[in-house]
N, C-alpha and C. Protein backbone atom coordinates (compact mmCIF):
# COMPACT_ATOMS: atom_id res chain seq x y z
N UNK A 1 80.62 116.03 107.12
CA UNK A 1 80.36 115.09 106.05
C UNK A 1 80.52 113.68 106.55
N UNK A 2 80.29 112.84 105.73
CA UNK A 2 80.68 111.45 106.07
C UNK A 2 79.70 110.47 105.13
N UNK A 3 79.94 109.24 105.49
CA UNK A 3 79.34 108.28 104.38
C UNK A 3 78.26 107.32 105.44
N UNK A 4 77.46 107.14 104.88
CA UNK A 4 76.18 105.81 105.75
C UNK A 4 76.61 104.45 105.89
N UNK A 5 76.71 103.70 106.81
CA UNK A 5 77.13 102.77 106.27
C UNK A 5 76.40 101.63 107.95
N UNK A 6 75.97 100.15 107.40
CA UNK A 6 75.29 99.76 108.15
C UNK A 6 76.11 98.53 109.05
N UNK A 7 76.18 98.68 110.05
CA UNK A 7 76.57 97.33 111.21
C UNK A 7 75.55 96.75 111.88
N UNK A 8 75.39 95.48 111.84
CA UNK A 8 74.28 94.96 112.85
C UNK A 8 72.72 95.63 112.64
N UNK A 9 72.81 95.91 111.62
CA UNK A 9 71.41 96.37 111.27
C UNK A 9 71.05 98.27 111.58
N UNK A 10 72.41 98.88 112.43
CA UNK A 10 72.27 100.05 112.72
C UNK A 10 72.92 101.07 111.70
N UNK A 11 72.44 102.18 110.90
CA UNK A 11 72.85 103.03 110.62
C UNK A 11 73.42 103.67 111.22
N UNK A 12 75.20 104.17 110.83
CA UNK A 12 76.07 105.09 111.07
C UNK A 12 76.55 105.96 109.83
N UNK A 13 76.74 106.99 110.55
CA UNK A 13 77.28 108.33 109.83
C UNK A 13 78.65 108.34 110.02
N UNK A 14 80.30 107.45 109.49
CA UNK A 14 81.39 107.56 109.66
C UNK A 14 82.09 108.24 109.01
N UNK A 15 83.00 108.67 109.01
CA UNK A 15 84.23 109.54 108.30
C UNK A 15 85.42 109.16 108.42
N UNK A 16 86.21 108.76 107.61
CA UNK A 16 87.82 108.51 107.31
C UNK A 16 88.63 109.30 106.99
N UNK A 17 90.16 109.74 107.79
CA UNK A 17 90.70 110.27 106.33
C UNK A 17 91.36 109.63 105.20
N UNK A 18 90.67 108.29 104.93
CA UNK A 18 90.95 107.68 103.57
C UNK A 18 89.99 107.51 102.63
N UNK A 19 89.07 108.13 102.65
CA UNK A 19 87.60 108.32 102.37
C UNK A 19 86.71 107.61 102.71
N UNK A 20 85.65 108.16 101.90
CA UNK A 20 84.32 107.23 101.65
C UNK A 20 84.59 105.71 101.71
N UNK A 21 85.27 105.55 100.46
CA UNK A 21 85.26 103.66 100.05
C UNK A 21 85.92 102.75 100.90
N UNK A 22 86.70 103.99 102.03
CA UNK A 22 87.57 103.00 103.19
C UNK A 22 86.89 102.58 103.74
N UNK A 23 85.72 103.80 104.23
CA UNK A 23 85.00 103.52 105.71
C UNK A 23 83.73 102.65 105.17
N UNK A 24 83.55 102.31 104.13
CA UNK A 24 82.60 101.58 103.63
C UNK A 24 82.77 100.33 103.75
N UNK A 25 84.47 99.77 103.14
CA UNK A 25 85.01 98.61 103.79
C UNK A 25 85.31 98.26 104.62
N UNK A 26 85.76 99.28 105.63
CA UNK A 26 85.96 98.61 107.39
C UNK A 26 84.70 98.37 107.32
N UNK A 27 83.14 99.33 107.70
CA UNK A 27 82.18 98.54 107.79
C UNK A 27 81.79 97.59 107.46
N UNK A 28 81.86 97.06 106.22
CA UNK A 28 81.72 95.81 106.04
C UNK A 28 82.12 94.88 106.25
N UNK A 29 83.70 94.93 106.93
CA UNK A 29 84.19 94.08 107.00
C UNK A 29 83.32 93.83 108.99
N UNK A 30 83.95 94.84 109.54
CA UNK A 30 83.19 94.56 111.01
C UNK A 30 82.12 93.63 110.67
N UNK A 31 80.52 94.59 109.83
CA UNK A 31 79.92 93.93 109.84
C UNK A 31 80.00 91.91 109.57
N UNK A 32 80.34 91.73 108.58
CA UNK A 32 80.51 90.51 108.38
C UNK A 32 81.37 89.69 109.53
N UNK A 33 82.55 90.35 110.55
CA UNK A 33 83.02 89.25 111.19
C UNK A 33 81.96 89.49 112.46
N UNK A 34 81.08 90.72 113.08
CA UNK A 34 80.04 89.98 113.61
C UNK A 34 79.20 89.22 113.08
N UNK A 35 78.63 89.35 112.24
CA UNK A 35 77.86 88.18 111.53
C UNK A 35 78.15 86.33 111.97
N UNK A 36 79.58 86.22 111.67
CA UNK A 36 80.12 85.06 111.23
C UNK A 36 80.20 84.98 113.05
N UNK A 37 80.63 85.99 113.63
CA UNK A 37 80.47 85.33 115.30
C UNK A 37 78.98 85.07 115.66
N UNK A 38 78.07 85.80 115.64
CA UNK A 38 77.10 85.64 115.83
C UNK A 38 76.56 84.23 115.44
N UNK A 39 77.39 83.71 114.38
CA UNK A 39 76.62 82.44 113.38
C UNK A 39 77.46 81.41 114.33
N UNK A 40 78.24 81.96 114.70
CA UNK A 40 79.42 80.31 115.42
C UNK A 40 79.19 80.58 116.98
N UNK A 41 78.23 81.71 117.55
CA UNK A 41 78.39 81.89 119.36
C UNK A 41 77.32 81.72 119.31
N UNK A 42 77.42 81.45 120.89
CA UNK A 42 75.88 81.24 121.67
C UNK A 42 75.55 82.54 122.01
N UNK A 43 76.40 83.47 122.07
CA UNK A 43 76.41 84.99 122.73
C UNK A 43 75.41 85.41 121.52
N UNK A 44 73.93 86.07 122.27
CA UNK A 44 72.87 86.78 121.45
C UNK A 44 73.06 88.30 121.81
N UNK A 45 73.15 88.34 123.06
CA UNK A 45 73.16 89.81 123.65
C UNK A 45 74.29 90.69 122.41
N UNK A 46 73.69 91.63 121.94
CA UNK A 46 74.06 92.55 120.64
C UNK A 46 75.79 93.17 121.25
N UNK A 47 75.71 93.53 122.62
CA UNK A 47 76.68 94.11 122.98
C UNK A 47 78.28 93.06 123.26
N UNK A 48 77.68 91.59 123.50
CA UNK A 48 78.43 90.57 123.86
C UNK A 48 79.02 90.23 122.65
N UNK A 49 78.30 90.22 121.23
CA UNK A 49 78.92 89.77 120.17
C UNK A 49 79.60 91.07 119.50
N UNK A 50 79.27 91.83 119.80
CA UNK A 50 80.32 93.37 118.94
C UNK A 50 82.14 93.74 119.82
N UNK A 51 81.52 92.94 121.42
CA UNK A 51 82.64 92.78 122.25
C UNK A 51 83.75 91.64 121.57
N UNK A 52 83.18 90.28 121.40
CA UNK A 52 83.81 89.36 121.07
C UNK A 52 84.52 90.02 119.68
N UNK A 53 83.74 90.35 118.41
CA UNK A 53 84.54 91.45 117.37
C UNK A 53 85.48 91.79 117.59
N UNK A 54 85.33 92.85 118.46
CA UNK A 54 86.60 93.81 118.74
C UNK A 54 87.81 93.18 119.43
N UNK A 55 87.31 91.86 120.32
CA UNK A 55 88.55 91.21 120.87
C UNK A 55 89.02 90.33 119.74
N UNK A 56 88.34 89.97 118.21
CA UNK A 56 89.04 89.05 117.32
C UNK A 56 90.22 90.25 116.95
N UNK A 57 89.46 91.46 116.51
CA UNK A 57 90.54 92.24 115.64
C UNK A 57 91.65 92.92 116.34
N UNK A 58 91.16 92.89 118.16
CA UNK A 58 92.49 93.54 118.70
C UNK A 58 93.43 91.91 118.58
N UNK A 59 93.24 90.95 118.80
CA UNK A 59 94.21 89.70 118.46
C UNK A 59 94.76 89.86 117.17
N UNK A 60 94.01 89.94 116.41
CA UNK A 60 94.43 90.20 114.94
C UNK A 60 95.65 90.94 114.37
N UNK A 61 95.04 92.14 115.21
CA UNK A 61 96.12 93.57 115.09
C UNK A 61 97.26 93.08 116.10
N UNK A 62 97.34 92.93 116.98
CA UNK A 62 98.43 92.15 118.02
C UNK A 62 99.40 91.56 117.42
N UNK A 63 99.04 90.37 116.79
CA UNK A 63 99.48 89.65 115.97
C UNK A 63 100.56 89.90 114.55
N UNK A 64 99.60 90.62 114.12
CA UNK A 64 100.28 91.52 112.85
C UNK A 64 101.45 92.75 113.34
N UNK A 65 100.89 93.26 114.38
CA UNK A 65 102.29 94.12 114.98
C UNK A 65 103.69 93.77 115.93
N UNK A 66 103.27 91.84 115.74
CA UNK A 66 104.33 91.44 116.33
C UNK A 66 104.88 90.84 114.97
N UNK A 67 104.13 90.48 114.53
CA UNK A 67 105.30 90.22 112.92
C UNK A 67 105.31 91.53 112.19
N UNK A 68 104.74 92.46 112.35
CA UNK A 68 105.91 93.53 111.67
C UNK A 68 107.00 94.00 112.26
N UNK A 69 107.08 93.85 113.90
CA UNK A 69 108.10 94.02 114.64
C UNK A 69 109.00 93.07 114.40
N UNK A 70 108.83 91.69 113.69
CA UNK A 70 109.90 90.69 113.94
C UNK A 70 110.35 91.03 112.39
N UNK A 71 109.76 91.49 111.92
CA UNK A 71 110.37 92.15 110.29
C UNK A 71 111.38 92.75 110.50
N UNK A 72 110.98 93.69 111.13
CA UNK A 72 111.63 95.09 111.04
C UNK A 72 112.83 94.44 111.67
N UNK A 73 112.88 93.38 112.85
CA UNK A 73 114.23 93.23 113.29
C UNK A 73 115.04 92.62 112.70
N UNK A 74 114.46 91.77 111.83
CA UNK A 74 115.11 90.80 110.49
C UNK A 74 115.81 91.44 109.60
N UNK A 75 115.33 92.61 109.10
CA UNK A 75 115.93 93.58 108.30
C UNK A 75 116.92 94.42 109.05
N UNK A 76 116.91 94.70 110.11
CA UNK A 76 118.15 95.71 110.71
C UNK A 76 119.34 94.75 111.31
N UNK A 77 118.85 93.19 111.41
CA UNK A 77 120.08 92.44 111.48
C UNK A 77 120.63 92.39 109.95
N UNK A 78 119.77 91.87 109.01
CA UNK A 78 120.47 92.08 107.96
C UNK A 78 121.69 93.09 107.55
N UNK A 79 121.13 94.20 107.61
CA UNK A 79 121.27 95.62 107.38
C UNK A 79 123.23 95.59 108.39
N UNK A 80 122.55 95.34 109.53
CA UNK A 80 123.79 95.24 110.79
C UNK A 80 125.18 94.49 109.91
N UNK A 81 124.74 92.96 109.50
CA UNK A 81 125.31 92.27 108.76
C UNK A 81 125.85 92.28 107.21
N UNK A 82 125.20 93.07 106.70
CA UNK A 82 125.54 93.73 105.32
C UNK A 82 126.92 94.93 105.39
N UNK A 83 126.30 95.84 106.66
CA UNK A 83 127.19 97.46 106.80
C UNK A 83 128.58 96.72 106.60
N UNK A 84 128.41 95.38 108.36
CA UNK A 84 129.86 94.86 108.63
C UNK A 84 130.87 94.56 107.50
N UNK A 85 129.71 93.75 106.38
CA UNK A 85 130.48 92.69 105.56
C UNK A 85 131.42 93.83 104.51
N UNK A 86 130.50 94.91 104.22
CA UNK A 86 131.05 96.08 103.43
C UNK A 86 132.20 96.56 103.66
N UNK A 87 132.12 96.68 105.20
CA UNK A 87 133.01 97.55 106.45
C UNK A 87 134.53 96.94 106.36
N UNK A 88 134.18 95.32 106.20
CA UNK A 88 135.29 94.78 106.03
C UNK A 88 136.16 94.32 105.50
C-alpha cells in the first residue's frame, strides 16, 4: 500500500508508519523547501538542488538534536539538584 504524493514534479508511491496524512506532509514539506532553494540557488541540476535539501534538513535535524540534548541535560541537573535539596 502507500499514498501518491509529488516532489519536483515526480510521482512517488511512499508509506509511513504514521500514515497517509504524514507522508503527505513530509512531501510537501520537502517539496516546498526544494522549491524555495531552487528559487534562491543558481544550482539547476535537479540532483544538486534535492542535495542542497537534504543538507538544509540534516542541519536542521542536527540542530534540534543538540537542543534536545541540552534539554535533557537541563532537566537531569535540575532533577540532580532537586533529589539533593530533598535529600537534605
Amino acid at each position: 500500500m502507500g499514498v501518491n504524493v509529488e516532489i519536483l514534479g515526480q510521482s512517488l508511491t511512499v508509506t509511513s508508519d504514521h500514515g497517509d496524512e504524514w507522508a503527505k506532509a513530509l512531501a510537501e514539506t520537502v517539496d516546498e523547501r526544494i522549491k524555495s532553494i531552487r528559487a534562491n540557488s543558481r544550482a539547476v541540476n535537479t540532483v544538486s538542488v534535492a542535495i542542497l535539501a537534504a543538507l538544509k534538513f540534516a542541519d536542521e535535524l542536527e540542530r534540534l538534536r543538540q537542543d534536545h540534548q541540552a534539554l535533557i541535560d537541563q532537566i537531569e541537573a535540575l532533577n540532580r539538584r532537586l533529589s539533593s535539596a530533598i535529600d537534605s
